[in-house]
Protein backbone atom coordinates (compact mmCIF):
# COMPACT_ATOMS: atom_id res chain seq x y z
CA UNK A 1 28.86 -75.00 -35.95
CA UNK A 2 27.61 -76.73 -32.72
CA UNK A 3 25.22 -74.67 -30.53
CA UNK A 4 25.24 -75.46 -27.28
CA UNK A 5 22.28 -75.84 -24.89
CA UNK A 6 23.03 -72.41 -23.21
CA UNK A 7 22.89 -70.55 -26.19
CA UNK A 8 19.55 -72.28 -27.64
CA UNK A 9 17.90 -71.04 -23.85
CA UNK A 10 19.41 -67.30 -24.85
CA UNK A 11 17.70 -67.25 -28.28
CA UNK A 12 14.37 -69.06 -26.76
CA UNK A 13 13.97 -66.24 -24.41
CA UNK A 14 14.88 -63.32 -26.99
CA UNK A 15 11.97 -64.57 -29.05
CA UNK A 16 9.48 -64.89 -26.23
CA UNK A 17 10.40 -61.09 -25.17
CA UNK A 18 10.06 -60.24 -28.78
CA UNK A 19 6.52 -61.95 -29.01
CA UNK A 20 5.51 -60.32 -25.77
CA UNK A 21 6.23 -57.23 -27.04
CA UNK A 22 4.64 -57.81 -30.33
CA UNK A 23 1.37 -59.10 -28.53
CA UNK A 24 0.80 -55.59 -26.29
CA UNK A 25 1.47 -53.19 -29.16
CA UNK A 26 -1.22 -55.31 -31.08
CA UNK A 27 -3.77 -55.38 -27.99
CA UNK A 28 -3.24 -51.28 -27.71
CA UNK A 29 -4.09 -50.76 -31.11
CA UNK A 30 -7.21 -53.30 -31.06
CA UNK A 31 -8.69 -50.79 -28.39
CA UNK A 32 -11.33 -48.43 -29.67
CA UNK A 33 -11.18 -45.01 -28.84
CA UNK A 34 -14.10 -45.51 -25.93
CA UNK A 35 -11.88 -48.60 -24.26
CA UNK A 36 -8.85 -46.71 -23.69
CA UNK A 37 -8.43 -45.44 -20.19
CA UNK A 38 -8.73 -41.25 -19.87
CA UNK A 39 -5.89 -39.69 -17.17
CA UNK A 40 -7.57 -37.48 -14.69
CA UNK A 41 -6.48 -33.83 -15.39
CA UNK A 42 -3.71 -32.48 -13.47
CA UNK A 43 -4.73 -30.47 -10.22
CA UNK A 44 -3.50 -26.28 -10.90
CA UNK A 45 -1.41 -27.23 -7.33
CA UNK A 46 0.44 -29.82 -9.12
CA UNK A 47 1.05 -28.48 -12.61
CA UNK A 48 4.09 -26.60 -11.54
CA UNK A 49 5.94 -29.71 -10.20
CA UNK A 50 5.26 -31.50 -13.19
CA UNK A 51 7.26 -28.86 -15.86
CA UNK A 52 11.25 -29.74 -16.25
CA UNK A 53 11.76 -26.21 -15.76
CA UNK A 54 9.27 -25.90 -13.01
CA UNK A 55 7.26 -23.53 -14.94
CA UNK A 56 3.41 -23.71 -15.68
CA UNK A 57 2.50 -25.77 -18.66
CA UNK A 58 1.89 -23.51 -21.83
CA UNK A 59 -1.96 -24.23 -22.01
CA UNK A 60 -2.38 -22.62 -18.66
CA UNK A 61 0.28 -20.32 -19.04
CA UNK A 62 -1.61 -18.50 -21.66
CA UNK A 63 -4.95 -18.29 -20.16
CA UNK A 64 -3.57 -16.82 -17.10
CA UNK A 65 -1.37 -13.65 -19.12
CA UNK A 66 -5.38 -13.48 -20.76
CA UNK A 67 -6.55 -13.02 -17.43
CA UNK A 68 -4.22 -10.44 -16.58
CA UNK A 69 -4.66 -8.76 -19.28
CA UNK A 70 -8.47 -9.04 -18.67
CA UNK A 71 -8.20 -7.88 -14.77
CA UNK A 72 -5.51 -4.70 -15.48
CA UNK A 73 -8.03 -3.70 -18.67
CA UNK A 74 -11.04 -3.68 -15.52
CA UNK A 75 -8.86 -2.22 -13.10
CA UNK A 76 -8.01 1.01 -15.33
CA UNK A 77 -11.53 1.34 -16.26
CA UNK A 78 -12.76 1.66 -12.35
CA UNK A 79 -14.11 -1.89 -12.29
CA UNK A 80 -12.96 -3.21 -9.07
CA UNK A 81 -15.69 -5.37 -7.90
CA UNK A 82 -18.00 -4.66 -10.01
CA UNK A 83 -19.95 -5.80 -12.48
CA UNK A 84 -20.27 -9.57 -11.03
CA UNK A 85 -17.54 -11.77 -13.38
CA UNK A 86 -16.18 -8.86 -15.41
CA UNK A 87 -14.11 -7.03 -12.62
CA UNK A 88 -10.84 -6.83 -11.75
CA UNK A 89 -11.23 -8.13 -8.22
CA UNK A 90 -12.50 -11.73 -9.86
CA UNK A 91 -9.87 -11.90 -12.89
CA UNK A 92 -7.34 -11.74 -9.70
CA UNK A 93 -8.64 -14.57 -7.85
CA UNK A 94 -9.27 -16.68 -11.01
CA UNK A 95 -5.54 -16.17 -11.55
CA UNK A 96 -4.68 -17.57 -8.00
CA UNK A 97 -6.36 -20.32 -8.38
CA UNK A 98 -4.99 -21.71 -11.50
CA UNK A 99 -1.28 -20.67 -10.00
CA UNK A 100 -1.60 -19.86 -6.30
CA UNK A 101 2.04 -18.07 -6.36
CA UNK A 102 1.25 -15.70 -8.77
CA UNK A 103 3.28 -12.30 -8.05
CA UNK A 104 1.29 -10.13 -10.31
CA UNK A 105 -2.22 -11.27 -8.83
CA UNK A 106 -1.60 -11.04 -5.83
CA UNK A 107 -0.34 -7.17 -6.08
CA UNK A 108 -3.30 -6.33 -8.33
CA UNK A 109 -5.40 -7.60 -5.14
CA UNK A 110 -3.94 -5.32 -2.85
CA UNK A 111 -4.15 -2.78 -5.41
CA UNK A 112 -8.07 -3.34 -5.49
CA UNK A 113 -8.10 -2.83 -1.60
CA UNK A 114 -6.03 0.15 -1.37
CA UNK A 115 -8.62 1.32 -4.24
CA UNK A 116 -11.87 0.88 -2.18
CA UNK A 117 -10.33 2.43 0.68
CA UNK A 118 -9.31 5.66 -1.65
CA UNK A 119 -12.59 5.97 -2.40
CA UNK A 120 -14.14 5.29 0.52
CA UNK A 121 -12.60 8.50 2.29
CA UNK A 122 -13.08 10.49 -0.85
CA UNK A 123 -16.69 9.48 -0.94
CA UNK A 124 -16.56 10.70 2.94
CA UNK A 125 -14.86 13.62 2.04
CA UNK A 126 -18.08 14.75 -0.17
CA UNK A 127 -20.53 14.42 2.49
CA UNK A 128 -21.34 10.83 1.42
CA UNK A 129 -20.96 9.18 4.85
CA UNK A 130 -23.80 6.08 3.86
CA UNK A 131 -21.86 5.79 0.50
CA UNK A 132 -18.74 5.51 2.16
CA UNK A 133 -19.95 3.04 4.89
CA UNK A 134 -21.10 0.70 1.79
CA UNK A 135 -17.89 1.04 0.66
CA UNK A 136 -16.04 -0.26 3.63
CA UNK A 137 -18.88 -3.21 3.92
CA UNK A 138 -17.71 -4.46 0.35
CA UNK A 139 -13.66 -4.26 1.67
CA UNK A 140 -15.05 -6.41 4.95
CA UNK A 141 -17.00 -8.74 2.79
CA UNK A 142 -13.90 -9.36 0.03
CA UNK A 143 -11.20 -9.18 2.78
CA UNK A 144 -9.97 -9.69 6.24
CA UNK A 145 -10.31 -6.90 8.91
CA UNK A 146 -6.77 -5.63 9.43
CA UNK A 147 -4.97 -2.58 10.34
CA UNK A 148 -6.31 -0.93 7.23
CA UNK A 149 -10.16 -0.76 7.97
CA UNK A 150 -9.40 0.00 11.44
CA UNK A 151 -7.94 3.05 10.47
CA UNK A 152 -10.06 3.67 7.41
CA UNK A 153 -13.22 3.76 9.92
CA UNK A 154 -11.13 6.51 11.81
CA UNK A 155 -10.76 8.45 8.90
CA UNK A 156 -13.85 8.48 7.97
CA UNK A 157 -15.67 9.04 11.68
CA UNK A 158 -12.80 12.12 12.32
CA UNK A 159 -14.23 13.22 8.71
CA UNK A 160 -18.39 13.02 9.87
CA UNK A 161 -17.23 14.59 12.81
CA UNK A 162 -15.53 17.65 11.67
CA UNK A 163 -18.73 18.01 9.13
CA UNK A 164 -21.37 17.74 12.48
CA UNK A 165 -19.20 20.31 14.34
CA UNK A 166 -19.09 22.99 11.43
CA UNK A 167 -22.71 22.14 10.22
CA UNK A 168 -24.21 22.62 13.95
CA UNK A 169 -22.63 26.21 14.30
CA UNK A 170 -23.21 26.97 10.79
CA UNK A 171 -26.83 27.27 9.72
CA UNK A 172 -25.36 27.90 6.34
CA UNK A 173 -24.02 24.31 5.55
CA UNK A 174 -27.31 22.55 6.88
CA UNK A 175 -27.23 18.92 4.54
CA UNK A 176 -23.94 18.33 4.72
CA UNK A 177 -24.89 15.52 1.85
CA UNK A 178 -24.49 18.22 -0.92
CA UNK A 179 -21.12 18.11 -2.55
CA UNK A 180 -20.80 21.61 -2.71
CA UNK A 181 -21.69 23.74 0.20
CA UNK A 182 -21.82 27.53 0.92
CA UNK A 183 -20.39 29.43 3.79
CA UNK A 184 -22.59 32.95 4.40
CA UNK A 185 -20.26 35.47 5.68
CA UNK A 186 -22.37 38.61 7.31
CA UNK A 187 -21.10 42.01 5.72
CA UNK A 188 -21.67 43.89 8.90
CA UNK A 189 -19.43 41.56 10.95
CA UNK A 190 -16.97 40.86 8.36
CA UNK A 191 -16.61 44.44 7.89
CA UNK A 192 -15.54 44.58 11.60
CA UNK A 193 -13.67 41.58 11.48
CA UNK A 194 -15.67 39.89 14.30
CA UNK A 195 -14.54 36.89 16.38
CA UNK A 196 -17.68 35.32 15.23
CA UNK A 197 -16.07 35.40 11.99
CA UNK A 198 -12.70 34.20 12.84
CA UNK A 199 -14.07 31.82 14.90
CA UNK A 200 -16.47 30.35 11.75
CA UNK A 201 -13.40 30.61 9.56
CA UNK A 202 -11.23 28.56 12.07
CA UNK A 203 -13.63 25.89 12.43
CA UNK A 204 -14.02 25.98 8.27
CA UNK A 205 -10.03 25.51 8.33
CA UNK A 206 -10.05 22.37 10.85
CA UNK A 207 -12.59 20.64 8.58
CA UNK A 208 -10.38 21.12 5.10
CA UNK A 209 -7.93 19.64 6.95
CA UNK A 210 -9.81 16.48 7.50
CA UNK A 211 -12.28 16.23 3.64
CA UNK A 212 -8.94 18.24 1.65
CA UNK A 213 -11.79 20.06 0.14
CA UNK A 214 -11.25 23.01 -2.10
CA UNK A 215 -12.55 26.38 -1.94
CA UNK A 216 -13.64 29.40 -3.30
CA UNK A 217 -13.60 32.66 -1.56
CA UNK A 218 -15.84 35.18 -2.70
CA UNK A 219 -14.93 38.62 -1.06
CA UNK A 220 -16.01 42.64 -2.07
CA UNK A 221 -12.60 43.54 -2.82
CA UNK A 222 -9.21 41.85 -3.08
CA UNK A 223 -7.97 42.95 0.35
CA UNK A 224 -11.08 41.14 2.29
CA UNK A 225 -10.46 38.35 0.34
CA UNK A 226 -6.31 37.62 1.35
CA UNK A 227 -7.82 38.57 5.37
CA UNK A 228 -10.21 35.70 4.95
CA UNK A 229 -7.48 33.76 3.41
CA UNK A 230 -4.82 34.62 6.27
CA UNK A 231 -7.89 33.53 8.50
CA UNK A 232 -7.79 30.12 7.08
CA UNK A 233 -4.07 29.71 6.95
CA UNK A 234 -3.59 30.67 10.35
CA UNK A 235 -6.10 28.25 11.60
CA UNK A 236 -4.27 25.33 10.23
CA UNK A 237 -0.57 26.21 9.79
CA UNK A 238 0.74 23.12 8.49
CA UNK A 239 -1.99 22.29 5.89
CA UNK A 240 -1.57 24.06 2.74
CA UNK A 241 -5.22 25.19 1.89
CA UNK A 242 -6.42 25.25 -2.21
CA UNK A 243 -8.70 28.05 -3.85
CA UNK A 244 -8.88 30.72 -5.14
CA UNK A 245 -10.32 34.25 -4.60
CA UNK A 246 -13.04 36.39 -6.67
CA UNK A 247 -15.04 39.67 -6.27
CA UNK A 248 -18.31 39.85 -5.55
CA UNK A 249 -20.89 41.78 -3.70
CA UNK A 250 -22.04 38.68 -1.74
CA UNK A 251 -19.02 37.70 1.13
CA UNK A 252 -19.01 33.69 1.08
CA UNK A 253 -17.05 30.33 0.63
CA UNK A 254 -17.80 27.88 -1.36
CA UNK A 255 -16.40 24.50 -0.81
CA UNK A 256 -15.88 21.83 -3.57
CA UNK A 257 -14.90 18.72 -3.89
CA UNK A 258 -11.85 17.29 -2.80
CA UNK A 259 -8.86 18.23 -5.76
């Protein structure tokens, strides 16, 4: 069969692609492990993009649920910020920065800050007004000022001031750092149910209002005890006071910690 010219140029060029071919899979597998070229690792911004499903590759997928696992184990065990690389506060952030969208991350942030400020008032609440100032430091220092601290440093200065009013007309709750205080009731003038008393009571009324403190009224019989109780009720209507009553020859209050 006669092969025309065309046909001879076809096959000429088939071979030539063939030998090409042949020629780069030979110099790729001459190249030691040293010679070939390494990619640069993918940048965390970039990994989602590069999925087919637009999902995180599995590598990275995995050490981020061990993160979260790591950060909700610190968060339940009262490590917010502390100690330095084994807190929940820095399992969060190492989260966002391998996947900057992460939902869960950024919630158990916010769920850090609502934290510190919780215990920030409660520390407040105890008579711990340096404590609680340290407290709202660390929120400054780990995140923006916003509405929140504003009104956390109201709380708190409405709180020191309702302890400075009761303290200064109370010589009986002098060192207001004490978690639990004592109010002195006199016999003589609770036996005549003095204004000086009701006025004492009132003022102990407007300050469990503000720390939520609890108390413990200490009263000669049962029927002193519910007037002291009424006293305190009727100071602050719409707060629902907690304690309890108990006999005893000496007439006080004792005021614990927040419930």
């Amino acid at each position: 069969m006669k092969i025309s010219g065309n046909e001879n140029y076809i096959k000429l060029l088939r071979l030539c692609g063939w030998c090409l071919a042949c020629g780069v899979f030979l110099s790729a597998c001459s190249l030691t492990k040293d010679q070939v070229p390494d990619e640069p690792p993918l940048p965390a911004q970039q990994l989602e993009s590069t999925s087919s499903e637009g999902r995180l590759l599995p590598l990275y997928r995995q050490l981020i649920e061990s993160l979260l696992v790591q950060a909700k184990k610190a968060f339940r065990h009262g490590r917010y910020t502390l100690p330095e690389h084994d807190n929940a506060l820095d399992k969060f952030r190492s989260i966002l920065l391998l996947d900057p969208n992460n939902r869960e991350a950024k919630s158990g942030l916010q769920a850090v800050r609502l934290k510190l400020a919780e215990l920030a008032r409660e520390t407040a609440r105890n008579g711990d007004f340096q404590g609680a100032q340290v407290l709202v430091e660390r929120i400054l220092t780990v995140f923006s000022s916003d509405a929140l601290v504003d009104n956390l440093k109201q709380d708190i200065a409405r709180i020191k001031s309702s302890y400075k009013s009761l303290s200064a007309d109370s010589p009986e709750l002098a060192g207001t750092a004490k978690i639990m205080r004592e109010l002195i009731l006199p016999k003589r003038a609770l036996s005549a149910r003095a204004e000086s008393v009701k006025t004492k009571l009132g003022d102990l009324a407007q300050r469990l209002k503000q720390t939520e403190e609890g108390i413990l009224i200490y009263a000669r019989n049962d029927t002193e005890g519910r007037w002291i109780y009424r006293q305190l009720k009727a100071a602050s209507p719409d707060y629902r006071i907690r304690g309890d009553i108990r006999i005893d020859k000496k007439p006080r209050i004792e005021l614990l910690p927040p419930y």
